[in-house]
N, C-alpha and C. Protein backbone atom coordinates (compact mmCIF):
# COMPACT_ATOMS: atom_id res chain seq x y z
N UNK A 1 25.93 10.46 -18.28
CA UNK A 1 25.80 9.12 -17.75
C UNK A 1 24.74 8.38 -18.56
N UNK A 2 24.86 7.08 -19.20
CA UNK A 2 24.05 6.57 -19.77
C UNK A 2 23.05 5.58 -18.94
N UNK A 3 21.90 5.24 -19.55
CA UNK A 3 20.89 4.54 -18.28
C UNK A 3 21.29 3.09 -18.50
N UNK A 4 21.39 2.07 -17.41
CA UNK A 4 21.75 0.96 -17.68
C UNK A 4 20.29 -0.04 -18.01
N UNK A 5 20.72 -0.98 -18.71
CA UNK A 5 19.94 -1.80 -19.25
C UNK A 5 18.41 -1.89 -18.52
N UNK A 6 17.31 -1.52 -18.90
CA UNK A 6 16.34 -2.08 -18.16
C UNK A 6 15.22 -0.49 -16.88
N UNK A 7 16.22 0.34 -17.24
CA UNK A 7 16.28 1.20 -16.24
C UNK A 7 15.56 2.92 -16.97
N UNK A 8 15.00 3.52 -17.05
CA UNK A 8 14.43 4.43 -17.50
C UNK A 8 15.16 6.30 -17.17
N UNK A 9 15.45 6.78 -18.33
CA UNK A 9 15.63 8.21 -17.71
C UNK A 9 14.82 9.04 -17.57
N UNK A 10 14.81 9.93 -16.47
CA UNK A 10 14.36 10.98 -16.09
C UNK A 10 14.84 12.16 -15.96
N UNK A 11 13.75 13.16 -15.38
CA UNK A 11 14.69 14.29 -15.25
C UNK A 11 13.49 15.36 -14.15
N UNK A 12 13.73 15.63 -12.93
CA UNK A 12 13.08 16.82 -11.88
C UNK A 12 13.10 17.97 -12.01
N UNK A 13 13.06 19.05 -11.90
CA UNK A 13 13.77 20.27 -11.37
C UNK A 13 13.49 20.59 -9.97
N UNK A 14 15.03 20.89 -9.42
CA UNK A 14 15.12 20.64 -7.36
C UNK A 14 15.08 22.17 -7.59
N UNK A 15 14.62 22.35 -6.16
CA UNK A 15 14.89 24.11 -5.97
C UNK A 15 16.40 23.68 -5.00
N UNK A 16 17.27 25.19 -5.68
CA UNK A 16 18.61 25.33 -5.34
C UNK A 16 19.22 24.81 -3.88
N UNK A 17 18.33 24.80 -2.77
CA UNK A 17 18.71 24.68 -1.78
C UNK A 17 18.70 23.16 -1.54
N UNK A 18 17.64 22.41 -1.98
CA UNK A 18 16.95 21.02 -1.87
C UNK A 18 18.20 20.44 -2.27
N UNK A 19 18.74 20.50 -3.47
CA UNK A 19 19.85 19.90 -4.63
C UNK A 19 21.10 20.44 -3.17
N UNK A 20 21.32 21.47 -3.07
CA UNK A 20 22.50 21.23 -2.30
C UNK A 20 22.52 20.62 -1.16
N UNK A 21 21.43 20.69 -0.10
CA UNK A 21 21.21 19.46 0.91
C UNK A 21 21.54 17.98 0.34
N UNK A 22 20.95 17.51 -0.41
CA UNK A 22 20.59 16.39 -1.20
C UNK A 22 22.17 15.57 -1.64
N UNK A 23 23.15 16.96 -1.94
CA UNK A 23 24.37 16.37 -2.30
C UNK A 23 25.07 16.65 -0.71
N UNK A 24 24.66 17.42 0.07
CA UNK A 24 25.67 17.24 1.14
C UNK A 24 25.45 16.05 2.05
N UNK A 25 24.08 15.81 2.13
CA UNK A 25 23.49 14.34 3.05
C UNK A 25 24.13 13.45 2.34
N UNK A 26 24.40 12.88 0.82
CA UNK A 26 24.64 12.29 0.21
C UNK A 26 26.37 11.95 0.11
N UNK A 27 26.94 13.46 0.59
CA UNK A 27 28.53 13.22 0.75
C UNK A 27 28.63 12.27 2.26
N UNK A 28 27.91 13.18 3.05
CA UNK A 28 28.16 12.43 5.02
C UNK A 28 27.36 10.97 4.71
N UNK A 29 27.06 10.57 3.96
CA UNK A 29 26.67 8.92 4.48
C UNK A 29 27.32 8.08 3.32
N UNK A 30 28.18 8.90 2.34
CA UNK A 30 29.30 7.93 1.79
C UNK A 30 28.46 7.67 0.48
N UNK A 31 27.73 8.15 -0.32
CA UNK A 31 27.16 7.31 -1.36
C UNK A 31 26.52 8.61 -2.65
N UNK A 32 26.39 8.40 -3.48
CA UNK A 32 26.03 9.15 -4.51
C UNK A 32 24.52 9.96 -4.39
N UNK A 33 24.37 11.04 -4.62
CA UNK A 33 22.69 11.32 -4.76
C UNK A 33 22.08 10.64 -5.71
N UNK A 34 22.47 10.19 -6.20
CA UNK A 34 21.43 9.13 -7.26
C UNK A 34 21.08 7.81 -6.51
N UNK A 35 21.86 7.62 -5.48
CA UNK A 35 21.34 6.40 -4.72
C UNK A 35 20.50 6.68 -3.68
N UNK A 36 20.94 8.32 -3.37
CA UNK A 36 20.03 8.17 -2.34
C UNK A 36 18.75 8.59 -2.51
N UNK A 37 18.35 9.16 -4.01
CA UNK A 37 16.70 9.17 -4.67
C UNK A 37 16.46 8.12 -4.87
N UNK A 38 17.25 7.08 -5.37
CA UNK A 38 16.30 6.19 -5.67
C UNK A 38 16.06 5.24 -4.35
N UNK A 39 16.88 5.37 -3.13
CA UNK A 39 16.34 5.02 -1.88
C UNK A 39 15.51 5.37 -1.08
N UNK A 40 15.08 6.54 -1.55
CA UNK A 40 14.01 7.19 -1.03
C UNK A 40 12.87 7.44 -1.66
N UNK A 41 12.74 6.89 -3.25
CA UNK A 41 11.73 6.51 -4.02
C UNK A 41 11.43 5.05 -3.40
N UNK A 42 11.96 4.19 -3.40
CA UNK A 42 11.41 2.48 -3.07
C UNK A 42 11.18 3.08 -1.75
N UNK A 43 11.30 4.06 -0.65
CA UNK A 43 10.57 3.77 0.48
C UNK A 43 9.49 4.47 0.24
N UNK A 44 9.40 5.26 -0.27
CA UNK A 44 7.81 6.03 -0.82
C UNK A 44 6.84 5.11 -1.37
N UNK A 45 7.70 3.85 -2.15
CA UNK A 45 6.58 3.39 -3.01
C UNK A 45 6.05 2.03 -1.95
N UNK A 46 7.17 1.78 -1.19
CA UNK A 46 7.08 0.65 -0.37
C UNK A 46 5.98 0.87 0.46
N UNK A 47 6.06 2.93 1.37
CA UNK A 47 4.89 2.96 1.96
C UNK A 47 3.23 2.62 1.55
N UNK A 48 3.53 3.07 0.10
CA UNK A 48 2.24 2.88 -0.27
C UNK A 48 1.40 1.72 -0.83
N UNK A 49 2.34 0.89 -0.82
CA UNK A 49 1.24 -0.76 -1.24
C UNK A 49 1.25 -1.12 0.33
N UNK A 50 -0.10 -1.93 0.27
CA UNK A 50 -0.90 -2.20 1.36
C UNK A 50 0.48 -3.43 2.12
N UNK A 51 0.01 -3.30 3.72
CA UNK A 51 0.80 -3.58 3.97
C UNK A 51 0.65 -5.25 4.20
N UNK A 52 -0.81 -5.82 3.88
CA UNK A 52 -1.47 -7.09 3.97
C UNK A 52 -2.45 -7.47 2.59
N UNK A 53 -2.75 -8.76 2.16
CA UNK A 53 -3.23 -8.42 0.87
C UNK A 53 -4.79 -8.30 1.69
N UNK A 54 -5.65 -7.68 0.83
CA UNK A 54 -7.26 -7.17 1.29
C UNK A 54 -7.65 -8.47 1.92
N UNK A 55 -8.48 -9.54 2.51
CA UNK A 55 -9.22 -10.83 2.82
C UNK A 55 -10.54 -10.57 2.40
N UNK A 56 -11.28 -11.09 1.70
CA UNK A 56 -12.87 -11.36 1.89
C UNK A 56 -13.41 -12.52 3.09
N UNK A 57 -14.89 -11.32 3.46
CA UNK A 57 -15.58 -11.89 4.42
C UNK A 57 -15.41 -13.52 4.72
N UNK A 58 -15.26 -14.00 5.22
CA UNK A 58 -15.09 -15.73 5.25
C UNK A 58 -16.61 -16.09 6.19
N UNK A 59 -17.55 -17.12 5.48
CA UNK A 59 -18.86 -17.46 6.58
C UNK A 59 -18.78 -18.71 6.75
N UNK A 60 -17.22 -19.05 7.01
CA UNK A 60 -17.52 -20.17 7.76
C UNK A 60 -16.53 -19.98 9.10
N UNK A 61 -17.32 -20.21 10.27
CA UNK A 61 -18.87 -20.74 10.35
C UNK A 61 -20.06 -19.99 9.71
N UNK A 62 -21.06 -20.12 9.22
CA UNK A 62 -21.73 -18.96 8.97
C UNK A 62 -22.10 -18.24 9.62
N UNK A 63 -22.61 -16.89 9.85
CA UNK A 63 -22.97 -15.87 10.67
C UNK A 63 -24.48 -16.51 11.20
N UNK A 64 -25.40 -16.88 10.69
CA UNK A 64 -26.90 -17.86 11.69
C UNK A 64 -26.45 -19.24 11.11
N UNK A 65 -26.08 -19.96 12.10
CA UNK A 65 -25.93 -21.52 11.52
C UNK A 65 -27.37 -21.97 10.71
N UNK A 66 -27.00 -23.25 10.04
CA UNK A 66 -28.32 -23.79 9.40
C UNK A 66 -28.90 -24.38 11.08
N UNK A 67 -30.61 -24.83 10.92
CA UNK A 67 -30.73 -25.67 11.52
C UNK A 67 -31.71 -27.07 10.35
N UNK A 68 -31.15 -26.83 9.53
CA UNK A 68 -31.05 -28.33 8.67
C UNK A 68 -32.40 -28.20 7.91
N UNK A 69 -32.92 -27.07 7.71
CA UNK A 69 -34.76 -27.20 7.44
C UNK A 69 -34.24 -26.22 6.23
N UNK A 70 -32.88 -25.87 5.55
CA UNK A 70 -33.00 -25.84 3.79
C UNK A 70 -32.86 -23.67 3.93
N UNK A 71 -32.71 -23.42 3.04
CA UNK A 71 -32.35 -21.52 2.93
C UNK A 71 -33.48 -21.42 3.68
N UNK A 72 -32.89 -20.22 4.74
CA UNK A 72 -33.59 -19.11 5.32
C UNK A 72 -34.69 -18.62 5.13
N UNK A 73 -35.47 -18.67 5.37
CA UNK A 73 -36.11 -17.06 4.25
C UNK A 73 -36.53 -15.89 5.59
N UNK A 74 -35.51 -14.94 5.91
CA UNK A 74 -35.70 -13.96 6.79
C UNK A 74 -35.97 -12.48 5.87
N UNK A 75 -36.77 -11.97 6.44
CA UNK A 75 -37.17 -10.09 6.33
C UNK A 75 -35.53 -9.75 6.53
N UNK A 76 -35.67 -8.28 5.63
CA UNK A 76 -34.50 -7.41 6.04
C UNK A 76 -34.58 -7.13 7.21
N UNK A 77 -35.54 -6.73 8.01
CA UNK A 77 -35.37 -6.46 9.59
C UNK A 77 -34.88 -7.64 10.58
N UNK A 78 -35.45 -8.79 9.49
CA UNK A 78 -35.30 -9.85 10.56
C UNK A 78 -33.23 -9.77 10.38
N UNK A 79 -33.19 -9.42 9.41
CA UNK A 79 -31.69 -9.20 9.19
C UNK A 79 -30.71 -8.58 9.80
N UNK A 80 -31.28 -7.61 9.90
CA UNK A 80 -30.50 -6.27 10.73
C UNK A 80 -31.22 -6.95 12.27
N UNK A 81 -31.96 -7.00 12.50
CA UNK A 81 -31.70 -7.74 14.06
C UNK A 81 -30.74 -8.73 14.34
N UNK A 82 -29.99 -9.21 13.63
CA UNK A 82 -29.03 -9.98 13.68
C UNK A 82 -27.52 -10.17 13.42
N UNK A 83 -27.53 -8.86 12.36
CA UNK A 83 -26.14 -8.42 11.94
C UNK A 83 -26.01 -7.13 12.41
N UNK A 84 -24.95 -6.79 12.91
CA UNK A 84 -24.94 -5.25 13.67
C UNK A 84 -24.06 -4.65 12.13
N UNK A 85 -24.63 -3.39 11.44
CA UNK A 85 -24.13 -2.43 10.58
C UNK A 85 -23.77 -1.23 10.92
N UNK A 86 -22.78 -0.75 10.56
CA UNK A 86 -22.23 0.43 11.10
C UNK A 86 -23.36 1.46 10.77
């Protein structure tokens, strides 16, 4: 079988029993074992990209509002009294 345009060959080695499951599941649902690896590769790969993209922290509102008198200047303690860290 030649690879069609765009598409890469490979090659596994199944243990004997795997390969004959593989073609008998593949006879009872009507479709080739080559479709049904590569249907069961896109759900492998599907599981593994995230299922939301990451978000960064957002501070607005900010976490201590201003009260209009210009940057902060708080202690690290004064910090951690105010932000709970795991």
């Amino acid at each position: 079988m030649k690879s069609t345009p765009g598409s890469l060959r490979t090659s596994i080695d199944l243990p004997r029993d795997l390969h004959r499951r593989l073609h008998e599941l593949a006879a009872k649902k009507g479709c080739s074992a080559r479709q049904l690896i590569l249907a069961s590769i896109e759900q492998a790969v599907a599981q593994g990209e995230p299922s939301r993209p990451r978000r960064r922290l957002s501070l607005d509102p900010p976490i201590v509002p201003s009260a209009g008198r210009g940057p902060l200047d708080l202690t690290n303690e004064q910090i951690y009294d105010v932000i709970e860290f795991p």
